[in-house]
PDB file of N, CA and C in Angstrom:
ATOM      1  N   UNK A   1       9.908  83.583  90.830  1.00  0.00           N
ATOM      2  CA  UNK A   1       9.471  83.396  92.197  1.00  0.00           C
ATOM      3  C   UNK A   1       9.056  84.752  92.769  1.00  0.00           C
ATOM      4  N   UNK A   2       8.030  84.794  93.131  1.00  0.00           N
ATOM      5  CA  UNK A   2       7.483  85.682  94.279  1.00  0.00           C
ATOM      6  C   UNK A   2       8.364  86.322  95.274  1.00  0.00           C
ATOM      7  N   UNK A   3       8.141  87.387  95.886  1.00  0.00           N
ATOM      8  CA  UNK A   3       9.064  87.923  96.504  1.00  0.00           C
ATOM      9  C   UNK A   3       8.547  87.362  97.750  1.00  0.00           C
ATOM     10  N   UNK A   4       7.530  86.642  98.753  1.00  0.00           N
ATOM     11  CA  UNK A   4       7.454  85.980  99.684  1.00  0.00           C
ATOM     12  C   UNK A   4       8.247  84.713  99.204  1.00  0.00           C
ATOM     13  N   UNK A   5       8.353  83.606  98.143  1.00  0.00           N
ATOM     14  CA  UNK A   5       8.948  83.133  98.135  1.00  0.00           C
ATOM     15  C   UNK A   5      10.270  83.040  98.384  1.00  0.00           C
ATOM     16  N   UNK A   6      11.057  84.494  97.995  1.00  0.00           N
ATOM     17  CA  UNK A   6      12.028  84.602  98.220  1.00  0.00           C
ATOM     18  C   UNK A   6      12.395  84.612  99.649  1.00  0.00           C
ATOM     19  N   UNK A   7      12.235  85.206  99.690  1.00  0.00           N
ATOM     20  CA  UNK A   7      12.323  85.643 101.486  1.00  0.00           C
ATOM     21  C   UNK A   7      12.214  83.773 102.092  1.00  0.00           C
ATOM     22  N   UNK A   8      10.941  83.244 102.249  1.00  0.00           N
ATOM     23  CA  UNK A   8      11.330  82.389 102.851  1.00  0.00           C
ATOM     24  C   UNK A   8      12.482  81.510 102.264  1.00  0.00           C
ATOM     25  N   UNK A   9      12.807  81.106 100.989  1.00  0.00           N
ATOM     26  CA  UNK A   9      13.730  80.646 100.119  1.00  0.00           C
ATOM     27  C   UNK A   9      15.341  80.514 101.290  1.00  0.00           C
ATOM     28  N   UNK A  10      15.336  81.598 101.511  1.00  0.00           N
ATOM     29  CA  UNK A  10      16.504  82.397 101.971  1.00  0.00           C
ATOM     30  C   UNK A  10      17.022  82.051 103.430  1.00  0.00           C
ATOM     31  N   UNK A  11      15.541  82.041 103.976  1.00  0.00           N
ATOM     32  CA  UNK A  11      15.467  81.737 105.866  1.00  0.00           C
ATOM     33  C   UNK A  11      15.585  82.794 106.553  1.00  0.00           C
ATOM     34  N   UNK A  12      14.813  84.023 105.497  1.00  0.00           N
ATOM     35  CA  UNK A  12      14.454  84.906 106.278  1.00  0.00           C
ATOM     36  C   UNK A  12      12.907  84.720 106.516  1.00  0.00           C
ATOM     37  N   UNK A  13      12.070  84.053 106.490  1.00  0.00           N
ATOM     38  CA  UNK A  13      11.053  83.985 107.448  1.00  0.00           C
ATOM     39  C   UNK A  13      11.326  83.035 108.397  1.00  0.00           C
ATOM     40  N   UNK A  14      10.910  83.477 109.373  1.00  0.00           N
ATOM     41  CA  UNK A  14      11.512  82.583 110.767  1.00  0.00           C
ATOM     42  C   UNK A  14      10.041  82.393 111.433  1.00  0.00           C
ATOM     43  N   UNK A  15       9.397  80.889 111.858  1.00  0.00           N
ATOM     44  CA  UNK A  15       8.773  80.942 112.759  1.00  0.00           C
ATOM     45  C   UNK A  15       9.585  80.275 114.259  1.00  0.00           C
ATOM     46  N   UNK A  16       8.880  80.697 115.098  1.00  0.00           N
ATOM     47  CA  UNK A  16       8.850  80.319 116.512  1.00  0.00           C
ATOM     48  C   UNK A  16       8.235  81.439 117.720  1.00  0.00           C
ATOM     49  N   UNK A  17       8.662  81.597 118.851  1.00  0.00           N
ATOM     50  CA  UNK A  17       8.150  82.854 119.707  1.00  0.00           C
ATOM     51  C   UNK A  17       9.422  84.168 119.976  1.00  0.00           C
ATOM     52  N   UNK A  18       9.103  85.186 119.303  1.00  0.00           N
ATOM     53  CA  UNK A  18       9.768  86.001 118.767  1.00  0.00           C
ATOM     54  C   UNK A  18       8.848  87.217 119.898  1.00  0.00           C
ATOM     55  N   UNK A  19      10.006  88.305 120.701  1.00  0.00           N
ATOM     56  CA  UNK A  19       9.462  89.170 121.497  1.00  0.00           C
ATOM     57  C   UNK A  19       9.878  90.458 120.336  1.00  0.00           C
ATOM     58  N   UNK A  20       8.738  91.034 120.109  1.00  0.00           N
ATOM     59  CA  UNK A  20       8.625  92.439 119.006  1.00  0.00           C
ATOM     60  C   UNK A  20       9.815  93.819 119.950  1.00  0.00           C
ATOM     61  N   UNK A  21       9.992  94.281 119.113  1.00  0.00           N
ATOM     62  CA  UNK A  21      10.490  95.890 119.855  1.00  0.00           C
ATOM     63  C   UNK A  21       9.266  96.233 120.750  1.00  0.00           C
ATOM     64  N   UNK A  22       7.872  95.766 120.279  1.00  0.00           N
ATOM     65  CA  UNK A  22       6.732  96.784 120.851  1.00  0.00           C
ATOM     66  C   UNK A  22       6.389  95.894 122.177  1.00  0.00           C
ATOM     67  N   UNK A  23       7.043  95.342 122.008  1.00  0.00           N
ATOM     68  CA  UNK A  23       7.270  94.231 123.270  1.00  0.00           C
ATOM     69  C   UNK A  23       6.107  93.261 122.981  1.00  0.00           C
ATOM     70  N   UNK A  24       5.225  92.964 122.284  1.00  0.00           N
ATOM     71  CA  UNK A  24       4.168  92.251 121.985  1.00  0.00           C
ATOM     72  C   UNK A  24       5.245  90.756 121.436  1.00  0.00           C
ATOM     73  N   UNK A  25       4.354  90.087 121.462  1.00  0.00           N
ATOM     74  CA  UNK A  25       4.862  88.299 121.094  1.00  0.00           C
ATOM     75  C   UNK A  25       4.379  88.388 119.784  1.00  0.00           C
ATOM     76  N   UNK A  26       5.163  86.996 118.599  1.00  0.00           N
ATOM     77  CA  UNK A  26       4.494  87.075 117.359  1.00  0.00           C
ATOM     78  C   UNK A  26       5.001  85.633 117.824  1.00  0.00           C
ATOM     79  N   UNK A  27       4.437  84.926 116.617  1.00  0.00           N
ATOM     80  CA  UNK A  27       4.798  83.190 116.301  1.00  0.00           C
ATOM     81  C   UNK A  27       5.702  83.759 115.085  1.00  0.00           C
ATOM     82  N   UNK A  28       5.995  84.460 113.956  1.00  0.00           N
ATOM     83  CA  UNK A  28       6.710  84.709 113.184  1.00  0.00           C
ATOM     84  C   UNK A  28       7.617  85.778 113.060  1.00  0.00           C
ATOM     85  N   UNK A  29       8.710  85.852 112.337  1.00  0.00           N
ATOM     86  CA  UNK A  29      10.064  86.740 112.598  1.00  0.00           C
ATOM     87  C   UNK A  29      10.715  86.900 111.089  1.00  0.00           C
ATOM     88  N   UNK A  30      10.207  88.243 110.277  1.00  0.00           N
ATOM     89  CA  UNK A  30      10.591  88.042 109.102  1.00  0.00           C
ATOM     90  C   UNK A  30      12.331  88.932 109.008  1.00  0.00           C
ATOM     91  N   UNK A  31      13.328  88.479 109.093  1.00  0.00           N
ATOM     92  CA  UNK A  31      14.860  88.972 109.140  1.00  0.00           C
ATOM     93  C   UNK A  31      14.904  89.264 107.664  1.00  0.00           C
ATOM     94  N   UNK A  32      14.667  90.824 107.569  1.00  0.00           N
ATOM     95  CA  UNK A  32      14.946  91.956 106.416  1.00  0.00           C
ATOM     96  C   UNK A  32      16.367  92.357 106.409  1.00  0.00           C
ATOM     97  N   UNK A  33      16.967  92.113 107.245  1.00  0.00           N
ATOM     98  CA  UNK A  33      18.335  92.624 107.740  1.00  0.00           C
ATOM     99  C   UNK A  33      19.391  90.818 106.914  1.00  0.00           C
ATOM    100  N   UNK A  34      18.769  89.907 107.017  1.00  0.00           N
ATOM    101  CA  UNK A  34      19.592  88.508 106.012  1.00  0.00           C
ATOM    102  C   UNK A  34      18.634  88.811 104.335  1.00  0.00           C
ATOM    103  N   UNK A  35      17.344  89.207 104.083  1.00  0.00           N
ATOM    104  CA  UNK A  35      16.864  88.847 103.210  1.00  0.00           C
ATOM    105  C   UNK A  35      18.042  89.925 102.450  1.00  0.00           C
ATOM    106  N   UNK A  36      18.451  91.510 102.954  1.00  0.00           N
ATOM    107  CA  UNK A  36      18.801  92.332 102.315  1.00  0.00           C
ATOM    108  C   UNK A  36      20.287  91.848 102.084  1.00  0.00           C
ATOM    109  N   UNK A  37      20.852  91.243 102.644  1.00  0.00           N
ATOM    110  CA  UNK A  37      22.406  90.917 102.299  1.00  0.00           C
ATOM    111  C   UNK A  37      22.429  89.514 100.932  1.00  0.00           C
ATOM    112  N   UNK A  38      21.126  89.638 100.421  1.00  0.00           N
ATOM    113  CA  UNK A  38      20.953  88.668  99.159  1.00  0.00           C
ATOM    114  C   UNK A  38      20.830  89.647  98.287  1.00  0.00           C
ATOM    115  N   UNK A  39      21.314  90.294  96.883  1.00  0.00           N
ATOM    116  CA  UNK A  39      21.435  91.261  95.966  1.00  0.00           C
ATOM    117  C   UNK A  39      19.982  91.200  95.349  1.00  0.00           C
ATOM    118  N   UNK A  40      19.506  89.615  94.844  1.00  0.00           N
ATOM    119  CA  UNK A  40      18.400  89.260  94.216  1.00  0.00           C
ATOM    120  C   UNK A  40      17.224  89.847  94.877  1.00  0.00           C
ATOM    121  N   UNK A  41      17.092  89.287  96.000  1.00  0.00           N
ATOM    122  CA  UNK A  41      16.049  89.819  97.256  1.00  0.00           C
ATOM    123  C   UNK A  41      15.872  91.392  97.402  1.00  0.00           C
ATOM    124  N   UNK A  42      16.907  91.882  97.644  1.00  0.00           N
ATOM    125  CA  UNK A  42      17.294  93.211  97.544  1.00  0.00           C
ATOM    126  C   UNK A  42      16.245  93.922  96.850  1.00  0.00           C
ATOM    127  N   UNK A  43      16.979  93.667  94.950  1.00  0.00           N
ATOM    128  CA  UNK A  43      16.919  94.532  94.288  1.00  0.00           C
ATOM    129  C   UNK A  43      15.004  94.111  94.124  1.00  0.00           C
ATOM    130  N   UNK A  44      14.898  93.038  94.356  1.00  0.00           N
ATOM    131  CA  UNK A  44      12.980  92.787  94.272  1.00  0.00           C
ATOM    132  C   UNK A  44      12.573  93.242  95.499  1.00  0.00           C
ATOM    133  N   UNK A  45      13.012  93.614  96.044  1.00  0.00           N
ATOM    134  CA  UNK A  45      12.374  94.470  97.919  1.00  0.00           C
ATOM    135  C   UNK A  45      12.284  96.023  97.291  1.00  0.00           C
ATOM    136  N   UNK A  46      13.335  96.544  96.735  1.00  0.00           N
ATOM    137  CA  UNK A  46      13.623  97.461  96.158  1.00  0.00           C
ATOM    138  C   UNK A  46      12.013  98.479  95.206  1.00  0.00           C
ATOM    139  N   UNK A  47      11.957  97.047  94.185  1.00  0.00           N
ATOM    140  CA  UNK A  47      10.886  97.280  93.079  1.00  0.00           C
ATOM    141  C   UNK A  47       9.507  96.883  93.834  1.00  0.00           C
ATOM    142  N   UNK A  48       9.382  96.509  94.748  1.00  0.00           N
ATOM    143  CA  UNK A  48       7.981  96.211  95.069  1.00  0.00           C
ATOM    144  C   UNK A  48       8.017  97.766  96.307  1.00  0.00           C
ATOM    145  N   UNK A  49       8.968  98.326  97.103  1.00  0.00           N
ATOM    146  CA  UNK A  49       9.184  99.590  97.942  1.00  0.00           C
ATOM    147  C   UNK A  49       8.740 100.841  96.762  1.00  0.00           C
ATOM    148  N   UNK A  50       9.072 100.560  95.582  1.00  0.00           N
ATOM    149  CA  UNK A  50       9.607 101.699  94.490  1.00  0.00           C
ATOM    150  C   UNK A  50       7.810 101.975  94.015  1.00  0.00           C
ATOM    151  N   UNK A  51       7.181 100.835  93.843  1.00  0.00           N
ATOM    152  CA  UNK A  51       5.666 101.200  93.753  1.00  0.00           C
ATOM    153  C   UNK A  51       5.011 101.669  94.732  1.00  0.00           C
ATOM    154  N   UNK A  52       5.310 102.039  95.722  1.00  0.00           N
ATOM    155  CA  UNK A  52       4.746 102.801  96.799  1.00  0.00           C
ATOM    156  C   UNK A  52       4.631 103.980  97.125  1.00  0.00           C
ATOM    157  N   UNK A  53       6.231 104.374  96.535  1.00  0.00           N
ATOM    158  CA  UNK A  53       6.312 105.635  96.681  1.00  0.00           C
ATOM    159  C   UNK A  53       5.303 106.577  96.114  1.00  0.00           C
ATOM    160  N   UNK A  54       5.489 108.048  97.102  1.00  0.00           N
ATOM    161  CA  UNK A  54       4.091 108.868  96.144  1.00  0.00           C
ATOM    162  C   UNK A  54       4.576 109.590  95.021  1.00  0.00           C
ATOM    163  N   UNK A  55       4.201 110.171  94.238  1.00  0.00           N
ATOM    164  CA  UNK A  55       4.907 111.216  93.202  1.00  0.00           C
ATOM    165  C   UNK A  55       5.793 111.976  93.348  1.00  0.00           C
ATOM    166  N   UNK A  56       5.524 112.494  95.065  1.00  0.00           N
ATOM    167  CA  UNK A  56       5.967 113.806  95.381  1.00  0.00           C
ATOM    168  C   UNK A  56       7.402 113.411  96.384  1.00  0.00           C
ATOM    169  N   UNK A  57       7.665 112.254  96.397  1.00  0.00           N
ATOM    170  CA  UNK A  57       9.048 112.153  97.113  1.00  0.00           C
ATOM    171  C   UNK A  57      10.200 112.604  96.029  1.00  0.00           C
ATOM    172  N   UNK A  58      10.922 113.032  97.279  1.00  0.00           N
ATOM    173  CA  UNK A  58      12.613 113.470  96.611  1.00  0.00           C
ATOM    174  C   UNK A  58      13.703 112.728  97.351  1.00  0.00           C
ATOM    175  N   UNK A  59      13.465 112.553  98.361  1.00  0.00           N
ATOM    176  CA  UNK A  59      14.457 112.189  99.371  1.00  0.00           C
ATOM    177  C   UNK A  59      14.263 110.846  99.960  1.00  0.00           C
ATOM    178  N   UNK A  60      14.758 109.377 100.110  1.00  0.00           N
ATOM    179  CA  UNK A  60      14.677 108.730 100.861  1.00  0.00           C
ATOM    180  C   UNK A  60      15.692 108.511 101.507  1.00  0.00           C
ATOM    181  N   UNK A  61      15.242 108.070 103.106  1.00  0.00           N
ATOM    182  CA  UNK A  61      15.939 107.845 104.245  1.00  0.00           C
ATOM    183  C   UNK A  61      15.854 106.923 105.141  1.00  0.00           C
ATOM    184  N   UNK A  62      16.909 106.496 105.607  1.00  0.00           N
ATOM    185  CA  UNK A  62      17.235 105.346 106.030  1.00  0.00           C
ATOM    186  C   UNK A  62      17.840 105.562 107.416  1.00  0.00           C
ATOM    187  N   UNK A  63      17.231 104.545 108.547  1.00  0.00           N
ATOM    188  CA  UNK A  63      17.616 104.976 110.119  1.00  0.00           C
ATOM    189  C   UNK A  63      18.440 103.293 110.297  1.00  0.00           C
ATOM    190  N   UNK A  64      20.169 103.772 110.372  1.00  0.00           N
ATOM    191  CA  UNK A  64      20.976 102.651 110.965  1.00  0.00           C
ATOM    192  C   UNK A  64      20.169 101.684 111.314  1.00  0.00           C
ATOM    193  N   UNK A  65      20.588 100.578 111.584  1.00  0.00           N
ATOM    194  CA  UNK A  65      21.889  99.731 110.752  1.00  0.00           C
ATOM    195  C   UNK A  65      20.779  99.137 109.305  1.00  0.00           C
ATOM    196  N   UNK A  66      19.343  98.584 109.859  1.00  0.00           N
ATOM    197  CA  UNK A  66      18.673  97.628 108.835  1.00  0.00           C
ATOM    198  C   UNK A  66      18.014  98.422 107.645  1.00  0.00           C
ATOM    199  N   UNK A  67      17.545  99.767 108.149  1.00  0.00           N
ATOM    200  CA  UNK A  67      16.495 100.074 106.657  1.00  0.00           C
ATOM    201  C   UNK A  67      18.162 100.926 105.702  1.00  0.00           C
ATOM    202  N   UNK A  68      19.175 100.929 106.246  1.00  0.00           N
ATOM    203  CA  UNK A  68      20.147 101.338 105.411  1.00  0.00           C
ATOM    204  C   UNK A  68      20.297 100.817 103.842  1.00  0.00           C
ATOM    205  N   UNK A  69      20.607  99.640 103.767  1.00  0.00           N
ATOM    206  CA  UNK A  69      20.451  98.401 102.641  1.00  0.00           C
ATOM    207  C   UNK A  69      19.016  99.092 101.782  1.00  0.00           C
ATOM    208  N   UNK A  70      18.011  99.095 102.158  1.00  0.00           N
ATOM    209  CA  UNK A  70      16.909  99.217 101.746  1.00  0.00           C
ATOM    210  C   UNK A  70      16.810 100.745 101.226  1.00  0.00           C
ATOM    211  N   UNK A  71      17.089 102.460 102.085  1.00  0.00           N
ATOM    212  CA  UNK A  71      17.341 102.831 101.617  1.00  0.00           C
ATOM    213  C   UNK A  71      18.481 103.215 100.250  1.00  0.00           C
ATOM    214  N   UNK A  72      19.546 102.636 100.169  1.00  0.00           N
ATOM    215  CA  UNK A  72      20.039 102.581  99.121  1.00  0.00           C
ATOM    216  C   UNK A  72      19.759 101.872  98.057  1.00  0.00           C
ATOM    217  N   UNK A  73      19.050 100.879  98.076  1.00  0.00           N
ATOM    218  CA  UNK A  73      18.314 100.006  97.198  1.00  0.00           C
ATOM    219  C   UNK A  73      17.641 101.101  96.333  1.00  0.00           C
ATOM    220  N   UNK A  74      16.735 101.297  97.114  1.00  0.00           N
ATOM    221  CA  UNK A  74      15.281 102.233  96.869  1.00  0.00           C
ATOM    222  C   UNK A  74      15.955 103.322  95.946  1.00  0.00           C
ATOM    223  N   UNK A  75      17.051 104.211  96.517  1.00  0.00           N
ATOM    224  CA  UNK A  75      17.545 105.391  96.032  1.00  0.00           C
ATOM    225  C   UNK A  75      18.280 104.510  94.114  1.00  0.00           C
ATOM    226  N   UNK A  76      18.702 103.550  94.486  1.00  0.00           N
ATOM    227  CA  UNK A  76      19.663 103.054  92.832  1.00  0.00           C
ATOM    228  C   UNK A  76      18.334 102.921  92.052  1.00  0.00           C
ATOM    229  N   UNK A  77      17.104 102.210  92.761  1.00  0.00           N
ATOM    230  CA  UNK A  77      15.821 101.825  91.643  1.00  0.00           C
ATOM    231  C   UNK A  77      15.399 103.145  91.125  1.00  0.00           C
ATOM    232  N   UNK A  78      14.957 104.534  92.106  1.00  0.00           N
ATOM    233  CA  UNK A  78      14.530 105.374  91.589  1.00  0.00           C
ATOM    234  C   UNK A  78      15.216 106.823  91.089  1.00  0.00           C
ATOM    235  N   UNK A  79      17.021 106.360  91.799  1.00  0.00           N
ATOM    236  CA  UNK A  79      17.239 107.941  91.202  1.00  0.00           C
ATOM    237  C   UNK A  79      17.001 108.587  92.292  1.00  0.00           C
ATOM    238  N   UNK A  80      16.754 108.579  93.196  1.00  0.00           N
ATOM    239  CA  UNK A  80      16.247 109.875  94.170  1.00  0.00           C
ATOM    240  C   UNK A  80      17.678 109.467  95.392  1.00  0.00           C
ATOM    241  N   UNK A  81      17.820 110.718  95.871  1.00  0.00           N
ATOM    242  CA  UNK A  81      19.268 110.590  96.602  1.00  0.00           C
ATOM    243  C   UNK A  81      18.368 109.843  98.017  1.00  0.00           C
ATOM    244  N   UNK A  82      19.444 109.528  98.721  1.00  0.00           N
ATOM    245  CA  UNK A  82      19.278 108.694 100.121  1.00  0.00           C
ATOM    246  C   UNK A  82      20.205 109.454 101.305  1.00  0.00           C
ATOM    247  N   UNK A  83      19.600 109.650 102.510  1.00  0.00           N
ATOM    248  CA  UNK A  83      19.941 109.878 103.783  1.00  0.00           C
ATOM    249  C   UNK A  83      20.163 109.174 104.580  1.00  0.00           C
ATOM    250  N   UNK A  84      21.009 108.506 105.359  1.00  0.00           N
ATOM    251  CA  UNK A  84      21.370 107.728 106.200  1.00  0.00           C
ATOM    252  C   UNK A  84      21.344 108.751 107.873  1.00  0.00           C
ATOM    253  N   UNK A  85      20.370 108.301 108.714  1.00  0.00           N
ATOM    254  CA  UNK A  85      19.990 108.692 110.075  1.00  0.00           C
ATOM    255  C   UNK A  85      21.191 107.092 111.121  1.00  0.00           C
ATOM    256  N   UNK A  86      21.447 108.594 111.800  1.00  0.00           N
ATOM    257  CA  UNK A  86      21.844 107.445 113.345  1.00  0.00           C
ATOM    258  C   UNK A  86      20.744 107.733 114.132  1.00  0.00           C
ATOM    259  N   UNK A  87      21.298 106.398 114.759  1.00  0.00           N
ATOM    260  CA  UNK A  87      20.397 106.378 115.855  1.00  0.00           C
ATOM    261  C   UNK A  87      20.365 107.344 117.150  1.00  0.00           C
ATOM    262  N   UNK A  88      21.996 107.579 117.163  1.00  0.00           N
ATOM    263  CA  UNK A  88      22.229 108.407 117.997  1.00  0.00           C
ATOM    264  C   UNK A  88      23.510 109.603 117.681  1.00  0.00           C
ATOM    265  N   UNK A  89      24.245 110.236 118.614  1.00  0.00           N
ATOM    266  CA  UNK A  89      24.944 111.441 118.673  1.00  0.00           C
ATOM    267  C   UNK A  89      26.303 110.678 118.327  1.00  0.00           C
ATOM    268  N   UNK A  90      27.008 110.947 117.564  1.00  0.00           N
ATOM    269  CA  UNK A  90      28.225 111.105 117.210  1.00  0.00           C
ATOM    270  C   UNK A  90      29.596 112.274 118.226  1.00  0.00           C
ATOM    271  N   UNK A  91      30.416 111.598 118.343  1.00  0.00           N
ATOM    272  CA  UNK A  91      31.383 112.499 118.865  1.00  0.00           C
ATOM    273  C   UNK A  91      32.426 112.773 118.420  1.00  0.00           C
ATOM    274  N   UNK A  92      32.868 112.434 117.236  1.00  0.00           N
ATOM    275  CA  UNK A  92      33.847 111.930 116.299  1.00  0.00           C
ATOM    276  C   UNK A  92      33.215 112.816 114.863  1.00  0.00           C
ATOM    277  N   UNK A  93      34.029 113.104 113.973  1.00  0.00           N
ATOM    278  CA  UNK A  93      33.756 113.741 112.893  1.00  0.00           C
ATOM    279  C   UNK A  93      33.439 114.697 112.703  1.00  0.00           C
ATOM    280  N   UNK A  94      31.998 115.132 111.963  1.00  0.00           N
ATOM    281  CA  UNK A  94      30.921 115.817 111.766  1.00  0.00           C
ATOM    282  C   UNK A  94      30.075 116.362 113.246  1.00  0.00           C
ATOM    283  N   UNK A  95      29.992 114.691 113.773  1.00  0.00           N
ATOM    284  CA  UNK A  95      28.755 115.147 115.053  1.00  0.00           C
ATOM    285  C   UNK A  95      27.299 115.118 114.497  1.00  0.00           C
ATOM    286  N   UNK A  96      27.332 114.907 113.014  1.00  0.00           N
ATOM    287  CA  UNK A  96      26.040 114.987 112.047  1.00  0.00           C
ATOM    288  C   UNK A  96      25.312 113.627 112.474  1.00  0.00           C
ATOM    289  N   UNK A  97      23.947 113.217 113.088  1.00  0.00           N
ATOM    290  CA  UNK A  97      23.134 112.331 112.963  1.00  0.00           C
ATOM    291  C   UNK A  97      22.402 111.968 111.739  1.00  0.00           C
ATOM    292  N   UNK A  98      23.072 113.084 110.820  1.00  0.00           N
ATOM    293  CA  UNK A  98      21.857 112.569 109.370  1.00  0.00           C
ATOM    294  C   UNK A  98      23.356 113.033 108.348  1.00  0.00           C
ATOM    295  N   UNK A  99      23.673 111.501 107.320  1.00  0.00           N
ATOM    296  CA  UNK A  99      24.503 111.789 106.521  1.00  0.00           C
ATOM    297  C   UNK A  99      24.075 112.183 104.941  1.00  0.00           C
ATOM    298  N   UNK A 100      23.552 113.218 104.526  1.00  0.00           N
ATOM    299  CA  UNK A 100      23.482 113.050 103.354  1.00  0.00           C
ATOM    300  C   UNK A 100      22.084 114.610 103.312  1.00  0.00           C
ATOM    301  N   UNK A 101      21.658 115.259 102.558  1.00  0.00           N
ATOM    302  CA  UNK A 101      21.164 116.757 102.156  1.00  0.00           C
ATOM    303  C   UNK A 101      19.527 115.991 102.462  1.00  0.00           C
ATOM    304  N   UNK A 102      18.688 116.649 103.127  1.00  0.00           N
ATOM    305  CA  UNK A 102      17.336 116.582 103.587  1.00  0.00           C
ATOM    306  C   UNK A 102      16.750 117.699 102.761  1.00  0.00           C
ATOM    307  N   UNK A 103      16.616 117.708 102.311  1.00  0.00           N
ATOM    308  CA  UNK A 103      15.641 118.081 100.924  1.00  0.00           C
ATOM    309  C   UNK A 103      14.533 118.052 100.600  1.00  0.00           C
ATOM    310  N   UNK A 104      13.245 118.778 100.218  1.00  0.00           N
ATOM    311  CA  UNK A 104      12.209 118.517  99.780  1.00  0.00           C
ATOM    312  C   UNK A 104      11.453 117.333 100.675  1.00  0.00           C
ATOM    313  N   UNK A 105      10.570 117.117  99.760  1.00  0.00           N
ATOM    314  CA  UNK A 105       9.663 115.937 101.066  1.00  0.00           C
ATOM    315  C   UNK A 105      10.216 114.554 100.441  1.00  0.00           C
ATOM    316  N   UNK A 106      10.413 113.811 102.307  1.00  0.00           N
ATOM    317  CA  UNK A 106      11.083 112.889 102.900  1.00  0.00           C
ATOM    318  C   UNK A 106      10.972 111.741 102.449  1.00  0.00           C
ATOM    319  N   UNK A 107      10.881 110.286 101.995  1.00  0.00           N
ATOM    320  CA  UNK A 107      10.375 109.634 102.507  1.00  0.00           C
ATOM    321  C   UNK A 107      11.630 108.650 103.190  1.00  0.00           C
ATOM    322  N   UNK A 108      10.602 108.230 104.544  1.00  0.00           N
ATOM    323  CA  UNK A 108      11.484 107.576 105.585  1.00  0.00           C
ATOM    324  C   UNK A 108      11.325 106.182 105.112  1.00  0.00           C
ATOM    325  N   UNK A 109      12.159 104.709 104.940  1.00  0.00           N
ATOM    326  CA  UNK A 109      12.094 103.368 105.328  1.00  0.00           C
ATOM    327  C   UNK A 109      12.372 103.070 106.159  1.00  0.00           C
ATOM    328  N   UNK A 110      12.075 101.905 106.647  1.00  0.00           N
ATOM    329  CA  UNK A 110      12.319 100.979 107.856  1.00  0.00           C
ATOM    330  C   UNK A 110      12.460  99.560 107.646  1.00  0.00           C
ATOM    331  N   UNK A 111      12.949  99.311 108.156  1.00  0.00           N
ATOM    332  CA  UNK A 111      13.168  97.528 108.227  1.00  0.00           C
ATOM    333  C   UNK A 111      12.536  96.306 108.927  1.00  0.00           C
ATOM    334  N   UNK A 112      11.611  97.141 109.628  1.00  0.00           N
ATOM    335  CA  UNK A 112      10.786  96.444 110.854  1.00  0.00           C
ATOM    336  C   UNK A 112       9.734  97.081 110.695  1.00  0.00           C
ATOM    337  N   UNK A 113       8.720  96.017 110.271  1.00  0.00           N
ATOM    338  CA  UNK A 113       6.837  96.234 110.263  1.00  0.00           C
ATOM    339  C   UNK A 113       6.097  95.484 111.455  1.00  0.00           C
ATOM    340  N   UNK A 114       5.300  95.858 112.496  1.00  0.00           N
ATOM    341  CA  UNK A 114       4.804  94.725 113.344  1.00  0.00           C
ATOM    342  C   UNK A 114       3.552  95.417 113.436  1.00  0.00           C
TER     343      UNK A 114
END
């Protein structure tokens, strides 16, 4: 099965009237955040992300809570370490907004395309 198959398979494609972050309206709502808590889905989100990459990445990174899953995916398919970004300031611990060595050139995921 196709990796759109999957996804809808799952009931992570959602239609109805869905308000975007960009505040724009869609009729559809694809939930990357349920497709990723499926291992199968995952690890094929993973390999179809992993052909994208350019030659020259070292680093992928991941901004709380949804492209997290995805960055670590990405990082087990290719070997390349992963960064986990907050969203915001910490007051507790570290105080670090970025967990993990920023290194060489970046590449960022996300969990949300509109």
């Amino acid at each position: 099965m196709d990796l759109a198959g999957m996804l809808q398979e799952c009931g992570a494609v959602q239609f109805g009237d869905f308000r975007l972050t960009s505040g724009r309206k869609s009729k559809f709502y694809v939930n990357l955040k349920l497709a990723a808590t499926q291992p199968q889905i995952l690890e094929r989100i993973a390999s179809e992300m992993a052909k994208l990459l350019p030659d020259k990445a070292e680093v992928i990174a991941g901004m709380e809570l949804g492209a997290v899953p995805l960055a670590v995916a990405l990082s087990l398919k290719t070997g390349l370490p992963y960064v986990m970004i907050r969203k915001g300031e910490r007051v507790h611990g570290t105080g670090s907004r970025i967990e993990g060595e920023l290194l060489g050139h970046v590449i960022v995921v996300e969990d949300v395309a509109t």
